[in-house]
Protein backbone atom coordinates (compact mmCIF):
# COMPACT_ATOMS: atom_id res chain seq x y z
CA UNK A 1 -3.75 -31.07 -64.95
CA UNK A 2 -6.78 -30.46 -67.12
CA UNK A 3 -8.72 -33.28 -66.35
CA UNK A 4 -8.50 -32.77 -62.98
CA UNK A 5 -9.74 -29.09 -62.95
CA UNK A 6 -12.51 -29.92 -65.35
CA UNK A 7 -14.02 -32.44 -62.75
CA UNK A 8 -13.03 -29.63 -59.86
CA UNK A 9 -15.11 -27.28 -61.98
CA UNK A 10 -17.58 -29.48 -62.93
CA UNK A 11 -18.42 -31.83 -59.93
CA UNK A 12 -16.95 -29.91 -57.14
CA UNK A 13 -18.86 -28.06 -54.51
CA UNK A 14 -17.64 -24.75 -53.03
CA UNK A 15 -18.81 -24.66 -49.46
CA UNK A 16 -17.23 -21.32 -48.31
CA UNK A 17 -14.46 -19.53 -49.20
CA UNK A 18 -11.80 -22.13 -47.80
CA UNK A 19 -13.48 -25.34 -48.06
CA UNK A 20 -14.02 -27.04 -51.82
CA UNK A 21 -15.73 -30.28 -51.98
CA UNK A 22 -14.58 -33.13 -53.83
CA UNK A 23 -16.50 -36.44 -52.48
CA UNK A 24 -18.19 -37.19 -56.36
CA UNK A 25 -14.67 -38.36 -57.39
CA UNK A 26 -11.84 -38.19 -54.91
CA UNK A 27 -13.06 -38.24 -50.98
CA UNK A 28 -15.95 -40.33 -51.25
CA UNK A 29 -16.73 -41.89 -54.45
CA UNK A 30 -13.58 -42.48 -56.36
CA UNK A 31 -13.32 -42.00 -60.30
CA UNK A 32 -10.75 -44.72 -60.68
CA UNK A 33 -9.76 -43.76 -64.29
CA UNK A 34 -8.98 -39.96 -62.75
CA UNK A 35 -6.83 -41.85 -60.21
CA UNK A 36 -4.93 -43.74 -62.73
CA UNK A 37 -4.44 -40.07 -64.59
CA UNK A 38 -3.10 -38.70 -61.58
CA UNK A 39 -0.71 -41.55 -61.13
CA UNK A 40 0.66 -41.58 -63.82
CA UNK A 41 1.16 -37.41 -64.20
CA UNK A 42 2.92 -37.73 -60.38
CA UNK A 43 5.04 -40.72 -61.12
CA UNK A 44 6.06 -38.94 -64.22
CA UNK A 45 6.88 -35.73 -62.52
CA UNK A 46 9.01 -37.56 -59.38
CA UNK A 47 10.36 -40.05 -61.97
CA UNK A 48 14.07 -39.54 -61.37
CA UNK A 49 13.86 -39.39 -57.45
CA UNK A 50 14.90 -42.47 -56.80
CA UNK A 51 11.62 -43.53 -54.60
CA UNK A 52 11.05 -46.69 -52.81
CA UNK A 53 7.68 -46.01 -50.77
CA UNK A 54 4.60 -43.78 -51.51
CA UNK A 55 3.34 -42.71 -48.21
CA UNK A 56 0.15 -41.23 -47.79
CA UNK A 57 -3.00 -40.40 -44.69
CA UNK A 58 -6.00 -42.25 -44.98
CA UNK A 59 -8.42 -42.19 -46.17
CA UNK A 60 -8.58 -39.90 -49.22
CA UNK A 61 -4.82 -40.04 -50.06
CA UNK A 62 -4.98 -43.93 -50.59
CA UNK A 63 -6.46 -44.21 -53.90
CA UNK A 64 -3.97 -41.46 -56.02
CA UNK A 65 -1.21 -42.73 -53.59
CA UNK A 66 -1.80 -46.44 -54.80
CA UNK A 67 -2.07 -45.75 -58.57
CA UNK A 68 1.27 -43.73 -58.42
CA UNK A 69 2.52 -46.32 -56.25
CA UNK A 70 1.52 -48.34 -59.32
CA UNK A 71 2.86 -46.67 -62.10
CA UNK A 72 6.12 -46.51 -59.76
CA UNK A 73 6.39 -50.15 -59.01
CA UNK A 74 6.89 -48.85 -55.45
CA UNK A 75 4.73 -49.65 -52.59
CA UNK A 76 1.80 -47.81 -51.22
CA UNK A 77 1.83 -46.98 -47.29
CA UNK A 78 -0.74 -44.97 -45.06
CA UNK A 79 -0.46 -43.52 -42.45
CA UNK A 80 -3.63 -44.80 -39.93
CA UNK A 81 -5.43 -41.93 -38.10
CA UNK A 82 -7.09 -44.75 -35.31
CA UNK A 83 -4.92 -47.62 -33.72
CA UNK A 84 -6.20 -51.44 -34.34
CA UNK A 85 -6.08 -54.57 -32.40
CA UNK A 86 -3.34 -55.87 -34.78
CA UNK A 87 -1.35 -52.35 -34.79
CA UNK A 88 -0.45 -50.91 -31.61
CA UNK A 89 2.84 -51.55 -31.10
CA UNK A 90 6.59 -50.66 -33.04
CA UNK A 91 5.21 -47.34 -34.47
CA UNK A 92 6.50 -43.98 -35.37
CA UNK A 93 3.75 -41.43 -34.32
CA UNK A 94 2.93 -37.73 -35.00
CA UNK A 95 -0.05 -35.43 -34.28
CA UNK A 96 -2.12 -33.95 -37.05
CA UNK A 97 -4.55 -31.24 -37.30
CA UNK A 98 -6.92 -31.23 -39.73
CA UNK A 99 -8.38 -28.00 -41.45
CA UNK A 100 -11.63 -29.26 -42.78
CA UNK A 101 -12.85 -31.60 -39.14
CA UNK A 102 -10.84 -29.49 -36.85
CA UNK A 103 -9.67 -32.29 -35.10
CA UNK A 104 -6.38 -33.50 -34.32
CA UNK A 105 -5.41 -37.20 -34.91
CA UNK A 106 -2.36 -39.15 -33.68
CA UNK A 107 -1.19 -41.34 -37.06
CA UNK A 108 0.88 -43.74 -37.21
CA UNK A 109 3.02 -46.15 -39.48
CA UNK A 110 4.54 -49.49 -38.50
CA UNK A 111 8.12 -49.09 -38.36
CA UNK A 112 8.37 -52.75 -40.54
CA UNK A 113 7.19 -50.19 -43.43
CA UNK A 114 9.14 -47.36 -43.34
CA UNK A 115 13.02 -47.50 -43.03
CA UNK A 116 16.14 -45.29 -43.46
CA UNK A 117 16.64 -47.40 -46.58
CA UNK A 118 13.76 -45.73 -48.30
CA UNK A 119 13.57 -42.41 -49.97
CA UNK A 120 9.60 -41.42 -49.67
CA UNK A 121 7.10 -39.33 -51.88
CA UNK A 122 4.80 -38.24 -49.64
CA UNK A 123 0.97 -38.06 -51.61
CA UNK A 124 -1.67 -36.23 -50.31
CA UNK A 125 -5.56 -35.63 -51.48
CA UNK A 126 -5.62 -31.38 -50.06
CA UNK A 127 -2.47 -29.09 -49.15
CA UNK A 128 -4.10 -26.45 -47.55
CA UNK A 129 -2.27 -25.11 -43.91
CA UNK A 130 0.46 -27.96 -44.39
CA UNK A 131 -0.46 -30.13 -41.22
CA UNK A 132 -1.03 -32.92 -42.72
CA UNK A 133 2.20 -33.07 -44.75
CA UNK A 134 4.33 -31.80 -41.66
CA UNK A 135 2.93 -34.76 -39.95
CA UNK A 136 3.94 -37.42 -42.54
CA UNK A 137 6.94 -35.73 -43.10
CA UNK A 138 7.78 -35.98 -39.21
CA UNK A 139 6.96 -40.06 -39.43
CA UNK A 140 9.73 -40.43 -42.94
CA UNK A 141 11.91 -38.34 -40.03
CA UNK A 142 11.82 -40.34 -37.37
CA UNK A 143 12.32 -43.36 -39.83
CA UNK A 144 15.41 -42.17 -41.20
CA UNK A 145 14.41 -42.06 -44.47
CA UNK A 146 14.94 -39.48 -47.03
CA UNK A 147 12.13 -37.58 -48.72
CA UNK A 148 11.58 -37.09 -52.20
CA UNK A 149 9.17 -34.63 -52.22
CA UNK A 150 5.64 -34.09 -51.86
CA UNK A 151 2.92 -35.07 -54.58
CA UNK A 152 -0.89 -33.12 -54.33
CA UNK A 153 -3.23 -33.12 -55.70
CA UNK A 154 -5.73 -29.81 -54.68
CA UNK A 155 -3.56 -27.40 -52.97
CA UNK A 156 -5.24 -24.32 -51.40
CA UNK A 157 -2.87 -21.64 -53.05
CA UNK A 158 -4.38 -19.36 -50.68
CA UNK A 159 -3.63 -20.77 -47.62
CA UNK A 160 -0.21 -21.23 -46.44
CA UNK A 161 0.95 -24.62 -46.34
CA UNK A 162 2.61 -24.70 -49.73
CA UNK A 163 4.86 -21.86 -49.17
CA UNK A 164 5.32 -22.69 -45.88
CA UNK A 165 7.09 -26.36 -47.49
CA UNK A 166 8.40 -24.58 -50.06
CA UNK A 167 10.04 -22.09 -48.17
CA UNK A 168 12.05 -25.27 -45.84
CA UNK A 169 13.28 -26.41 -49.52
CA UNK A 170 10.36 -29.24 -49.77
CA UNK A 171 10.00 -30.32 -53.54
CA UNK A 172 6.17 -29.77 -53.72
CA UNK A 173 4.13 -30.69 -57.08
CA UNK A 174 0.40 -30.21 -57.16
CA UNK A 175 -1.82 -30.99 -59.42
CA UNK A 176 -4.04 -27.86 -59.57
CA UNK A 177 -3.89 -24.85 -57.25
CA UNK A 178 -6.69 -22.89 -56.51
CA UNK A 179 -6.20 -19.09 -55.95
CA UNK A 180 -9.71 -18.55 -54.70
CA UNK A 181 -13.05 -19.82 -54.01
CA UNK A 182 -14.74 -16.71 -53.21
CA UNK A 183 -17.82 -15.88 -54.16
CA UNK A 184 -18.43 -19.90 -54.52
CA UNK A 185 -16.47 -19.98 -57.69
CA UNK A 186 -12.86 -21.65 -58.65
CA UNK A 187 -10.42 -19.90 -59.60
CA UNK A 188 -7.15 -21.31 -60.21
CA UNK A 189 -3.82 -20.55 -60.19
CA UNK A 190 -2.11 -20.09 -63.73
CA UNK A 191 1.28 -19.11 -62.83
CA UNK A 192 3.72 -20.20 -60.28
CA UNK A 193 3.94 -17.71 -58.09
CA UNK A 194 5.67 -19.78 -55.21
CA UNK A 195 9.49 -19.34 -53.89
């Protein structure tokens, strides 16, 4: 997607050779008409899958997760990384890792929200060693559901995670993939060089 890699190449910060920062218009500060782009494109691309929920992790998958959810007339779920007052009961649960905090989070979903009626697309901000997306794909599991795939929108071509999902038959779209980041510069990916 052009527009996205413009603002990657533009407004994103390259910290080291595996982490790419983003916060100017997707983890922090949000460039809503980017998001609506983005919907649209993923909704497009997932259009004949029959989905019923958008499931996502906050916090930085809600915003592309709700415009597609949008565009989709579907709606938007998230996955919570903390447990409330008013949610802490009738869950399904997994454990994630996450690459950039290295910390591991227990998320969760109310089971009133996901169903083995449903047939998910799981949305996600960063593919990078899968963890996140095995862990949301473990809650649509436990549901019953079916998934329809997986919608990114950075994926870390260098790291494993997408070929890792690909390889266990996941439909996987992303919206740019970045070969490398070394020397602090972007490079992406131009051909599909997955399974």
């Amino acid at each position: 997607m052009e527009l996205l890699e413009r603002k990657i190449i533009e407004e994103g910060h390259v910290l080291s050779e595996s982490v790419l920062k983003v916060d100017s218009f997707l983890n922090h500060q949000i460039d809503p008409e980017l998001m609506k782009q983005i919907g649209d494109e993923f909704a497009g691309r997932f259009a004949d899958k029959g989905i019923t929920k958008v499931l996502t992790l906050e916090s930085s998958g809600i915003a592309p997760a709700q415009m597609t959810a949008l565009t989709l007339r579907v709606p938007a779920v998230f996955a919570r990384k903390r447990k409330s007052l008013t949610l802490n009961q009738h869950l399904f649960t997994a454990e994630v890792h996450s690459f950039t905090k290295d910390t591991t989070n227990e998320i969760s979903v109310s089971k009133d929200y996901l169903t083995a009626q449903d047939r998910v697309l799981i949305l996600d901000d960063f593919l990078a060693n899968g963890q996140a997306a095995q862990g949301l794909m473990n809650l649509v599991e436990q549901s019953g559901a079916s998934l329809a795939g997986i919608a990114i929108v950075i994926e870390k071509g260098f790291q494993e995670g997408g070929r890792y999902l690909r390889e266990q038959g996941v439909h996987v779209e992303s919206l740019a993939t970045i070969e490398s980041l070394k020397e602090r510069k972007v490079t992406f990916q131009r051909e599909e060089k997955f399974l």
